[in-house]
Structure formats: C-alpha cells, structure tokens
N, C-alpha and C. Protein backbone atom coordinates (compact mmCIF):
# COMPACT_ATOMS: atom_id res chain seq x y z
N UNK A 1 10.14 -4.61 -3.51
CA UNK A 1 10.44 -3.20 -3.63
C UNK A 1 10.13 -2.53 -2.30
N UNK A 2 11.00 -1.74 -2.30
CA UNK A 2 10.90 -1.00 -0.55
C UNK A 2 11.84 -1.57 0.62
N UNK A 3 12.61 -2.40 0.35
CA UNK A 3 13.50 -3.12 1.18
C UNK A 3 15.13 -2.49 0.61
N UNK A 4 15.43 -1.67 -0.44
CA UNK A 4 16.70 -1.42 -0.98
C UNK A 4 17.73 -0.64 0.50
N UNK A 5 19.31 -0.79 -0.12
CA UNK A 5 19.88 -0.75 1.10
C UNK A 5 19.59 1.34 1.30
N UNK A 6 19.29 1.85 0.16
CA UNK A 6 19.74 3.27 0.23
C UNK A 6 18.04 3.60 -0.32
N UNK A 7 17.84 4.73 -0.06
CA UNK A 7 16.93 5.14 -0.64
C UNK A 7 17.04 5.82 -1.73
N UNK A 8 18.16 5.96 -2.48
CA UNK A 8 18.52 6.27 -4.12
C UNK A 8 17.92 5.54 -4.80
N UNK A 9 18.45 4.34 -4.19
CA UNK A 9 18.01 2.52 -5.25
C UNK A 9 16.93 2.67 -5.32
N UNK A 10 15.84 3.26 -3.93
CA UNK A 10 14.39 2.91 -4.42
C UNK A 10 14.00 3.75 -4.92
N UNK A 11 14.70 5.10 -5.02
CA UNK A 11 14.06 6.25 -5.87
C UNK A 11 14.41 5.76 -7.50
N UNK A 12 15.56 5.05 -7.75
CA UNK A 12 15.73 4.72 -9.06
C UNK A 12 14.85 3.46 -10.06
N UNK A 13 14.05 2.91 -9.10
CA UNK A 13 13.46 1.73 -8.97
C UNK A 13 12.05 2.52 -9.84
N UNK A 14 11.57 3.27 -8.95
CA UNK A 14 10.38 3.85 -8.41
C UNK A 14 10.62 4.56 -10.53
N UNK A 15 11.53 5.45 -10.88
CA UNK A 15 11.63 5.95 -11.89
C UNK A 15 12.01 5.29 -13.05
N UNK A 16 12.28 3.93 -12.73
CA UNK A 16 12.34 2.68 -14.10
C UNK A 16 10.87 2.84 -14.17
N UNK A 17 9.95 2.35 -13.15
CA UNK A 17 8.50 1.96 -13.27
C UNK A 17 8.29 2.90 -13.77
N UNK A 18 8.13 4.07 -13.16
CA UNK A 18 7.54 5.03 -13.72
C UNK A 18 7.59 5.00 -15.62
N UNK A 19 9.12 5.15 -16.07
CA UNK A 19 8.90 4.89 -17.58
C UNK A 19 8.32 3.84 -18.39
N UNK A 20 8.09 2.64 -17.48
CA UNK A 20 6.90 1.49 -17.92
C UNK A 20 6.00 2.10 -18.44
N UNK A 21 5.61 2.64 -17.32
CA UNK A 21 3.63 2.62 -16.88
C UNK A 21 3.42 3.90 -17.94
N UNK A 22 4.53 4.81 -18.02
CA UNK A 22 4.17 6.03 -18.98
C UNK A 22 3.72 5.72 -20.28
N UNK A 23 4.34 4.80 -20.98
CA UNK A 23 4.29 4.13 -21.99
C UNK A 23 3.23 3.66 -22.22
N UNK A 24 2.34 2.95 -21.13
CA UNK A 24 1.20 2.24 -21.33
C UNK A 24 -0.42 3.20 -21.06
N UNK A 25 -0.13 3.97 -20.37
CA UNK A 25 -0.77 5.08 -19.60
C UNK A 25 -1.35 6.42 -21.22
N UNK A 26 -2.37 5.95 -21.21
CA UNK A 26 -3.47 6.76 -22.33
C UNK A 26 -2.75 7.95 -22.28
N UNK A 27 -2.78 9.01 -23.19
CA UNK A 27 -2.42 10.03 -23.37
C UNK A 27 -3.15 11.21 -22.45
N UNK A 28 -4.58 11.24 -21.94
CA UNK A 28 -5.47 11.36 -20.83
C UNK A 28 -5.35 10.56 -19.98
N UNK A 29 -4.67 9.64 -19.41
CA UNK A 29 -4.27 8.84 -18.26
C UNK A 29 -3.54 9.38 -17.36
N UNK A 30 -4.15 8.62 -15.49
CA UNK A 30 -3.62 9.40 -14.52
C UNK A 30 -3.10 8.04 -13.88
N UNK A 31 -2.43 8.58 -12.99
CA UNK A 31 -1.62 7.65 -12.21
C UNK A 31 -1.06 8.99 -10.75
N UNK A 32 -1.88 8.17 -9.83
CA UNK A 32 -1.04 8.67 -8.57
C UNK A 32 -0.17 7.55 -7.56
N UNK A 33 0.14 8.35 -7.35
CA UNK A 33 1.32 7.18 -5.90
C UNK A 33 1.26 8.27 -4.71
N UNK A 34 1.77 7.18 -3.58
CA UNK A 34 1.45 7.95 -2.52
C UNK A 34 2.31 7.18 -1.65
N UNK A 35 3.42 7.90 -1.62
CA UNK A 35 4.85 7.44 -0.36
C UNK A 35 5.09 7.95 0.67
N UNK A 36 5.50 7.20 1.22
CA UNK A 36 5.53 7.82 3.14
C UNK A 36 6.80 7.96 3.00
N UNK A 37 7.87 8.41 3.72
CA UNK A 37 9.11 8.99 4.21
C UNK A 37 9.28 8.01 5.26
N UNK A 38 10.67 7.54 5.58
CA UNK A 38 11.25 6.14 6.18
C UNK A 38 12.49 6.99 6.96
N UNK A 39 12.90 6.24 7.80
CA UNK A 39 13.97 7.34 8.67
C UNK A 39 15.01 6.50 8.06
N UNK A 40 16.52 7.05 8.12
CA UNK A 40 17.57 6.94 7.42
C UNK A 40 17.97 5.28 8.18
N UNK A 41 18.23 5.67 9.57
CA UNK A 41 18.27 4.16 10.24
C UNK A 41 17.70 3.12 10.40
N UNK A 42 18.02 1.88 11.61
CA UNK A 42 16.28 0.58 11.37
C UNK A 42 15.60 1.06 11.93
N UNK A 43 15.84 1.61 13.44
CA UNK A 43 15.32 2.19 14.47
C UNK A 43 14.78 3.50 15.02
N UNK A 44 14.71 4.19 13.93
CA UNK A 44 13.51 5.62 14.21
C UNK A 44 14.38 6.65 15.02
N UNK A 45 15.57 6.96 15.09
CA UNK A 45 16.78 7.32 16.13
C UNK A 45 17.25 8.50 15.44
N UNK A 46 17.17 8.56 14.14
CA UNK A 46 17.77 9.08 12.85
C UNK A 46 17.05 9.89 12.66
N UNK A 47 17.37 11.02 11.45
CA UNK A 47 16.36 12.08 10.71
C UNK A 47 15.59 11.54 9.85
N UNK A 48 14.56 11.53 9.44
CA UNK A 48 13.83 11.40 8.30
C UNK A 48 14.44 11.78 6.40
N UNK A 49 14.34 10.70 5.45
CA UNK A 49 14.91 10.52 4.96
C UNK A 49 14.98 11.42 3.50
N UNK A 50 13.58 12.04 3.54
CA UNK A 50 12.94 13.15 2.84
C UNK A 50 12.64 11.83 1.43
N UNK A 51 12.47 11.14 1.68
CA UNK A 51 12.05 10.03 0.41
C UNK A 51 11.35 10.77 -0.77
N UNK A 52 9.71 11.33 -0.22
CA UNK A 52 8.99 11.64 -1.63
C UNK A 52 9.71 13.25 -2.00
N UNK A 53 10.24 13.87 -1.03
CA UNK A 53 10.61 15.00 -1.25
C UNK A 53 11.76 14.31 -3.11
N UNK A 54 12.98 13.52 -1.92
CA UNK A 54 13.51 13.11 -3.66
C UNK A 54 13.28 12.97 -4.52
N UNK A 55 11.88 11.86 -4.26
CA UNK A 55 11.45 11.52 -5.44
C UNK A 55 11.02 12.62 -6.77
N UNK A 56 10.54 13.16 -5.76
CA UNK A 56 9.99 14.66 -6.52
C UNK A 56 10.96 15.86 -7.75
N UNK A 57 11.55 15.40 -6.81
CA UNK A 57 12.78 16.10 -7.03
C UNK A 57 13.70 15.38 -8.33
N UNK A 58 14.00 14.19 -7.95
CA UNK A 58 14.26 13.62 -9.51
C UNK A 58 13.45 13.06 -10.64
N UNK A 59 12.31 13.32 -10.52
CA UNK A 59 11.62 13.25 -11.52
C UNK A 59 11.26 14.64 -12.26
C-alpha cells in the first residue's frame, strides 16, 4: 500500500480499511493515522498532491 498509480486508488484503499477497522474498533475506540502528502510526479518537479487534504475530504 502506498505504491498505487493515482492517488484516488490509495485514497480508496485507505477507505476500504477504514470500514474494516470501524467494525472492529469498540464503540469508545480511537484510531489515528497520520499521512504525508506525495508530489503528483517521481521527481519532486510537480505540485503537491493534497493527499490527506482528499482523504479528508472523502471521508
């Protein structure tokens, strides 16, 4: 995980798990994550990809 060609895939990835862990996760249960932002290209040349911003955003 973290290698997908788009960063959709890994936001969609990221929100399968998420409905796992919800499931298992006490009704008083916490869960944090903590994602860094990846630039759109291989090479750092590009804009930043707003990753957790998405994530945020589609959840």
């Amino acid at each position: 995980m973290g290698n997908e060609e788009t960063y959709m895939e890994y936001i969609s990835k990221l929100i399968y798990i998420f409905n796992k862990l919800r499931k298992k996760l006490k009704k008083d249960g916490v869960f944090f994550l903590n994602i860094g932002d990846k630039y759109i290209s291989k090479y750092g040349k590009s804009p930043l990809a707003f990753v957790p911003y998405n994530n945020d955003y589609t959840m």
